[in-house]
Protein backbone atom coordinates (compact mmCIF):
# COMPACT_ATOMS: atom_id res chain seq x y z
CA UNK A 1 100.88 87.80 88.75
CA UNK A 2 99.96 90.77 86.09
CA UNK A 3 99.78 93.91 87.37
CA UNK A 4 97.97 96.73 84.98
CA UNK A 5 100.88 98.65 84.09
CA UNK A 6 104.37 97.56 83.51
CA UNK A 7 106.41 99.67 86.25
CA UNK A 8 102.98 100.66 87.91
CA UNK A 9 103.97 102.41 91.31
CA UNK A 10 101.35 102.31 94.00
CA UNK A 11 100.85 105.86 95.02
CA UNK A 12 99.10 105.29 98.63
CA UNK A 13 98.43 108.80 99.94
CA UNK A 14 96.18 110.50 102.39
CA UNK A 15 93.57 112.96 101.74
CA UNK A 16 93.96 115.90 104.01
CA UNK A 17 90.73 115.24 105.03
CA UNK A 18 92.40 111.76 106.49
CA UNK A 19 94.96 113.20 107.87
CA UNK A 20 93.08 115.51 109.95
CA UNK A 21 91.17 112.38 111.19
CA UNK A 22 94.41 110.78 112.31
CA UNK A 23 94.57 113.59 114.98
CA UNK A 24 98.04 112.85 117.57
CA UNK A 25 98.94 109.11 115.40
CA UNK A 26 99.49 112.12 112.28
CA UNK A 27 102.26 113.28 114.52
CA UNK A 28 105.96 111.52 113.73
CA UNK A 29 105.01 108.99 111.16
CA UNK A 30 106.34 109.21 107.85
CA UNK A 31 102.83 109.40 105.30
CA UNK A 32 102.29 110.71 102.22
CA UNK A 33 99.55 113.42 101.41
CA UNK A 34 98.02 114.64 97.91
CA UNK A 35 96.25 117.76 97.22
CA UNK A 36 96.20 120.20 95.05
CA UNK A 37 98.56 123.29 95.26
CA UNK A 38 96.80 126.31 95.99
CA UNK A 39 96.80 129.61 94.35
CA UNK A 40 99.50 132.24 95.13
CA UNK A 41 100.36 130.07 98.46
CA UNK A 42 104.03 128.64 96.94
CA UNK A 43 106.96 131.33 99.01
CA UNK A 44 110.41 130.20 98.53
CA UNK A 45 112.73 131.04 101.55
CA UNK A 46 116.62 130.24 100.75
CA UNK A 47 116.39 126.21 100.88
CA UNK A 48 112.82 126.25 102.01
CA UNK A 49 109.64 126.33 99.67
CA UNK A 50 106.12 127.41 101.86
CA UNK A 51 102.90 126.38 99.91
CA UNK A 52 99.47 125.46 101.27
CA UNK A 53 97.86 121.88 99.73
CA UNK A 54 93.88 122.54 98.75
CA UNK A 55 91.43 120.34 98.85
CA UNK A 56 87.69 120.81 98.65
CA UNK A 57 87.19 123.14 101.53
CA UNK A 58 90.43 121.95 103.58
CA UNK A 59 93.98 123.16 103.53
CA UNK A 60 97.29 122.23 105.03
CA UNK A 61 100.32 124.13 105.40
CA UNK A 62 103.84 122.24 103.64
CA UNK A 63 107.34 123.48 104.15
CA UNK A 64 109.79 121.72 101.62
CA UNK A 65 113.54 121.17 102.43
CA UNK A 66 113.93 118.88 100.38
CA UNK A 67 117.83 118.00 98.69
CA UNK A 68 115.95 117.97 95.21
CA UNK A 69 114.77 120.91 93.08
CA UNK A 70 110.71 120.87 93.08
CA UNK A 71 109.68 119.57 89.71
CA UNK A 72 108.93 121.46 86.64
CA UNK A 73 104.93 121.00 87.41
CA UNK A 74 105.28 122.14 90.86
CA UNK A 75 102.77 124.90 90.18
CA UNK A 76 99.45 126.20 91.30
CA UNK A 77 96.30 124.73 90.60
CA UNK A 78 98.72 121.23 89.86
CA UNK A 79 98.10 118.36 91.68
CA UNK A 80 100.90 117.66 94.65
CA UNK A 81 102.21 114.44 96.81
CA UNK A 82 104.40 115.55 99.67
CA UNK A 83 106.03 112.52 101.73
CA UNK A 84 106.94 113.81 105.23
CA UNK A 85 105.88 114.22 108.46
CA UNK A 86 102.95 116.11 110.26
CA UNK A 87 104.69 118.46 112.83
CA UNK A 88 103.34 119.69 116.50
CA UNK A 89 103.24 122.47 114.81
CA UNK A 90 100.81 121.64 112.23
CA UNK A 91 102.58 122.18 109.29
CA UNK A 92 103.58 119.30 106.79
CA UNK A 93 107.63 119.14 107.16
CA UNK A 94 107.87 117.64 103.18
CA UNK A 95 111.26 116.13 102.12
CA UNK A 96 109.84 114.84 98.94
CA UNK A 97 107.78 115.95 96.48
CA UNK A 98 105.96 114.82 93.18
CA UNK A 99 103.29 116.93 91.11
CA UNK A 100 101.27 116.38 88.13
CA UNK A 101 98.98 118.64 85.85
């Protein structure tokens, strides 16, 4: 079977809209959600990086603890994937993270 691309990843991810749909099944599952980074939101905090993920009207709080340093287009306005989980608290715990321009 021929795929489109040659290492072509599939990059399943919820919408923040989706997520907030999942209400209580959000909580302790390992997902994936893509937004875009918003404006002045990224704090760094020793090991931690704070940033809010936009999209259309919504927005969701990520903390990133991550072992690996954010990417060079980790930047507002750049479009984010954060794998983690959805806390009680309802922040986005991210231990991974992938942007793109």
């Amino acid at each position: 079977m021929s795929g489109g691309g040659i290492n072509e990843t599939k990059t399943y991810y919820k919408t923040i809209a989706e997520l907030n749909q999942m209400g209580e099944q959000a909580k302790d599952r390992r997902l994936r959600v893509g937004g875009d980074v918003a404006e002045n939101s990224i704090v760094r905090e020793g090991a931690n990086v704070t940033f809010t993920m936009a999209q259309e009207k919504l927005q969701l709080k990520v903390v990133y603890n991550g072992i690996e340093p954010l990417p060079d287009t980790f930047r507002p306005g750049a479009q984010a994937l954060a794998d983690g989980k959805l806390g009680a608290d309802g922040i986005f715990h991210a231990t991974k993270i992938q942007a793109k321009c």
